[in-house]
Protein backbone atom coordinates (compact mmCIF):
# COMPACT_ATOMS: atom_id res chain seq x y z
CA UNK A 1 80.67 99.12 112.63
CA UNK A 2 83.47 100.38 110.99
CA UNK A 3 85.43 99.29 107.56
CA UNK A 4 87.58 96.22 109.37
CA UNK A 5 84.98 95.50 112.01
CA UNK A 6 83.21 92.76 109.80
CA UNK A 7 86.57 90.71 109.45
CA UNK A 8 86.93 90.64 113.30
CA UNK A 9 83.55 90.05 113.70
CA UNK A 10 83.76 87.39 111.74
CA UNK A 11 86.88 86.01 113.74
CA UNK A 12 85.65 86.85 116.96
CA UNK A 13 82.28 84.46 115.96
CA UNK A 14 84.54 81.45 114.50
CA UNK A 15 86.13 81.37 117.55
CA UNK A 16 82.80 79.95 119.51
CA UNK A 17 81.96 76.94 120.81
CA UNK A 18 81.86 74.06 118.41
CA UNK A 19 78.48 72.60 116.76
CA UNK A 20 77.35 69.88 119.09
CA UNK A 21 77.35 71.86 122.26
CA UNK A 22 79.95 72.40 125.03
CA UNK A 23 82.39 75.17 125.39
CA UNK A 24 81.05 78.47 126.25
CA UNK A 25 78.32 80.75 124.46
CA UNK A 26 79.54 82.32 121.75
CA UNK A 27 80.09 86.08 122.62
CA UNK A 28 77.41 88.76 122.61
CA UNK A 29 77.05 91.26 120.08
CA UNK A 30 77.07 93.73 122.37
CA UNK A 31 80.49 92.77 123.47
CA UNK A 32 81.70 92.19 119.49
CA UNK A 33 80.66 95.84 119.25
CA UNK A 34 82.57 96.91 122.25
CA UNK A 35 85.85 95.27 120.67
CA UNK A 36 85.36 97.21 117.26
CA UNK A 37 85.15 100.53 118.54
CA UNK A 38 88.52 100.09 120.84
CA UNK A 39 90.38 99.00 117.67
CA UNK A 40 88.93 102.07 115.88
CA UNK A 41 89.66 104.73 118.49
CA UNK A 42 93.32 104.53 117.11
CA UNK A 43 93.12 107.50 114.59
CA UNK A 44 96.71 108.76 115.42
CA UNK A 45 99.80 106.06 115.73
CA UNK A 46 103.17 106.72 116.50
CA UNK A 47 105.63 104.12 115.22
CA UNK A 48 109.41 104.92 116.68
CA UNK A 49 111.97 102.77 114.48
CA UNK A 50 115.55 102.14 115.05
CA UNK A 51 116.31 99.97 111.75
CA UNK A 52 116.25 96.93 113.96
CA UNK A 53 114.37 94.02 113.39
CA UNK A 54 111.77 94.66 116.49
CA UNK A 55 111.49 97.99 115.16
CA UNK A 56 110.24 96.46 111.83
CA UNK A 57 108.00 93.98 113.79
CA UNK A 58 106.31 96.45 115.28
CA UNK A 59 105.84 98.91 111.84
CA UNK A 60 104.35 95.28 110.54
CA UNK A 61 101.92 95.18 113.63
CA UNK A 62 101.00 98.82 113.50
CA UNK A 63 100.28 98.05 109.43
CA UNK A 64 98.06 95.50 110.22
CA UNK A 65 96.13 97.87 113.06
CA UNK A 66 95.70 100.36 110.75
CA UNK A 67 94.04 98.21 108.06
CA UNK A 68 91.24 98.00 110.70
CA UNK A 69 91.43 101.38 110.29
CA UNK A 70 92.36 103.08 106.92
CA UNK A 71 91.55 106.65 108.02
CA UNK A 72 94.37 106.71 111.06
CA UNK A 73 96.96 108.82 110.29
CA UNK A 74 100.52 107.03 111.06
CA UNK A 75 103.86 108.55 111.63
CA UNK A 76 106.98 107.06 111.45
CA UNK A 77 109.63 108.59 113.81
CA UNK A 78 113.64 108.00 113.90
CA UNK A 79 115.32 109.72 116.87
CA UNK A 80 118.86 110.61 115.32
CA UNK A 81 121.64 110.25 118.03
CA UNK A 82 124.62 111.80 116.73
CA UNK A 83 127.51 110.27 117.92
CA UNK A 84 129.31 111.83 120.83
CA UNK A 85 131.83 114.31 119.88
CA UNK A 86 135.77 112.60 120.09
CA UNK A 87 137.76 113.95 123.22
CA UNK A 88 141.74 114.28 123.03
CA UNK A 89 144.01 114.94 125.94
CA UNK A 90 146.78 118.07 124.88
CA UNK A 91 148.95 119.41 126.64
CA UNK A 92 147.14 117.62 130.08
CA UNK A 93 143.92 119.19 129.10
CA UNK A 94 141.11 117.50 126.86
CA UNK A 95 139.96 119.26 123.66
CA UNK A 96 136.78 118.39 121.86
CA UNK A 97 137.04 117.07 118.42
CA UNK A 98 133.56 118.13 116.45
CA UNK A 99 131.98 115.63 114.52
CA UNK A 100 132.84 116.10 110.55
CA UNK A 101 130.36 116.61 107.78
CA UNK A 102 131.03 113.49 106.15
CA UNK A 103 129.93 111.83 109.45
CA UNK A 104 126.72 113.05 109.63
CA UNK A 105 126.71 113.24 105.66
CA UNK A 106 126.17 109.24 105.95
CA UNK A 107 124.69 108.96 109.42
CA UNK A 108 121.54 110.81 107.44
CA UNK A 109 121.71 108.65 104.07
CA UNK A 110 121.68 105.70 106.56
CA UNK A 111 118.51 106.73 108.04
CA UNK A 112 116.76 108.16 105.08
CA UNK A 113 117.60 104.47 103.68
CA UNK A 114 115.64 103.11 107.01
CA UNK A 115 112.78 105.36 107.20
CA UNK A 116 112.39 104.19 103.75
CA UNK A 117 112.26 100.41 104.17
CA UNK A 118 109.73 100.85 106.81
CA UNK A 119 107.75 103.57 104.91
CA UNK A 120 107.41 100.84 102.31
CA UNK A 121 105.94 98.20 104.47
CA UNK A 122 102.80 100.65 104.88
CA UNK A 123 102.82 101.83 101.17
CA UNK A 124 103.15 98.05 99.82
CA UNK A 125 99.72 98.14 101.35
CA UNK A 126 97.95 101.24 100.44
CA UNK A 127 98.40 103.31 103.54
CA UNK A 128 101.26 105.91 103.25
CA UNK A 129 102.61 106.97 106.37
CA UNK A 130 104.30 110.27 107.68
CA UNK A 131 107.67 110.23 108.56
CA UNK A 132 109.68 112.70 110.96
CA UNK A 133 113.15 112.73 112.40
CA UNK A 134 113.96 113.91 115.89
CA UNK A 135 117.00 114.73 117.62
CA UNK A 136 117.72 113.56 121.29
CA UNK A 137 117.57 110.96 123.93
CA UNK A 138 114.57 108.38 121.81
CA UNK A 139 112.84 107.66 124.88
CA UNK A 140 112.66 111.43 125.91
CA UNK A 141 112.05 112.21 122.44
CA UNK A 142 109.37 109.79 121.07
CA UNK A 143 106.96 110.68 124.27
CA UNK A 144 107.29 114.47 123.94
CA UNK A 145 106.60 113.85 120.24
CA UNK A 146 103.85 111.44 121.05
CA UNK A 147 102.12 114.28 123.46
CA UNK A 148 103.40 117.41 121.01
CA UNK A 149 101.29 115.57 118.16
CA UNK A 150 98.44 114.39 120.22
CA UNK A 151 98.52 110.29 119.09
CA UNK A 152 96.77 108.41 120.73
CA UNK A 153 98.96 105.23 120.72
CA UNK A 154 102.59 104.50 119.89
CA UNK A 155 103.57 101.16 118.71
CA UNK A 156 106.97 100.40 119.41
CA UNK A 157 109.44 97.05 119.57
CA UNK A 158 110.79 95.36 122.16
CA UNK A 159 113.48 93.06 122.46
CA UNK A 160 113.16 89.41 124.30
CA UNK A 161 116.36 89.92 125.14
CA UNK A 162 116.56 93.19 126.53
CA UNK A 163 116.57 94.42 129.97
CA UNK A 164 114.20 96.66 131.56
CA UNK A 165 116.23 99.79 130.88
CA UNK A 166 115.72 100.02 127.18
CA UNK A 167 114.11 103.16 125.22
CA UNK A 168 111.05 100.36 124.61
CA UNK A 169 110.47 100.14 128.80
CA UNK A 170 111.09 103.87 129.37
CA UNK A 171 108.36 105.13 126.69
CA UNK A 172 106.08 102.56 128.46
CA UNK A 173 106.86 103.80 131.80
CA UNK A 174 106.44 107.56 130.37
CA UNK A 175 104.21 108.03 127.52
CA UNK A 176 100.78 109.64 128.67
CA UNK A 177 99.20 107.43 125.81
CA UNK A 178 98.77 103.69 125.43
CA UNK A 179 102.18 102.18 124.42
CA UNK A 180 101.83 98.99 122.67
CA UNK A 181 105.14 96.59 122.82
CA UNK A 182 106.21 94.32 120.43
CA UNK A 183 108.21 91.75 120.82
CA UNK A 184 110.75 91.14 118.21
């Protein structure tokens, strides 16, 4: 097995009947195997954050994946949305009002600042990430990233609270690799 398979091994074994009989067998070896090599196919994992607290619960999940495996190669993505240019009505007619410098000046400190506090939760533990930021609708953007970069899962939050129409249940509806939710 591979570098974290002995710890889950280990769990998987503890988890067995207790001593005096009862409960069922404890599982097979074969099966234990089974489990280690699906954890360790995971060699490429996308983790789309927003800043929000899911987001981070899910970087925290994906850190502790990834220990199973300290060879995958994880990417951090941020899908800047720029906000929407300002309309004005003159003279009956509306005129678009371009976003200033300034504006996006900040909007990219602010997410250099996030990318950063989630960067750290992998470094903290000895597994540097990548990190990449995207322009576009998230949903639209994480999958084609996902596909464009050939990973093999994306970890991504999800809130309790949210509906079904939320960039979390759209990747999961259109990601052609595994999407794992988190719930924040």
């Amino acid at each position: 097995g591979g570098g974290g398979g002995g710890f889950f091994l280990g769990l998987l074994i503890k988890t067995g009947p207790a001593k005096g009989g009862g409960g069922p067998p404890p599982p097979h070896p074969r099966r234990i195997r089974n489990v280690e090599r699906k954890i360790i196919m995971y060699t490429r994992i996308l983790v789309p954050t927003d800043g929000s607290a899911c987001s981070r619960a899910a970087a925290e999940y994906a850190r502790d994946l990834v220990k199973l495996n300290p060879s995958a190669l994880v990417t951090i993505l941020h899908v800047r949305q720029l906000p929407k240019p300002v309309f004005r009505v003159y003279r009956w007619r509306e005129v678009e009002v371009p976003i200033d410098e300034e504006t996006k000046r900040r909007i990219c400190e602010q997410e250099e600042r996030l990318l950063a506090q989630v960067e750290k939760i992998f470094t903290d533990a000895g597994l540097p990430p990548d990190t990449d930021v995207v322009s576009g609708a998230p949903a639209e953007q994480i999958c084609a990233f996902a596909e464009l970069g050939g990973y093999d899962l994306i970890v991504i939050g999800s809130s309790r609270s949210a509906g079904a129409h939320t960039t979390s249940h759209s990747v999961l509806r259109t990601a052609k690799c595994p999407v794992l939710l988190v719930k924040g």
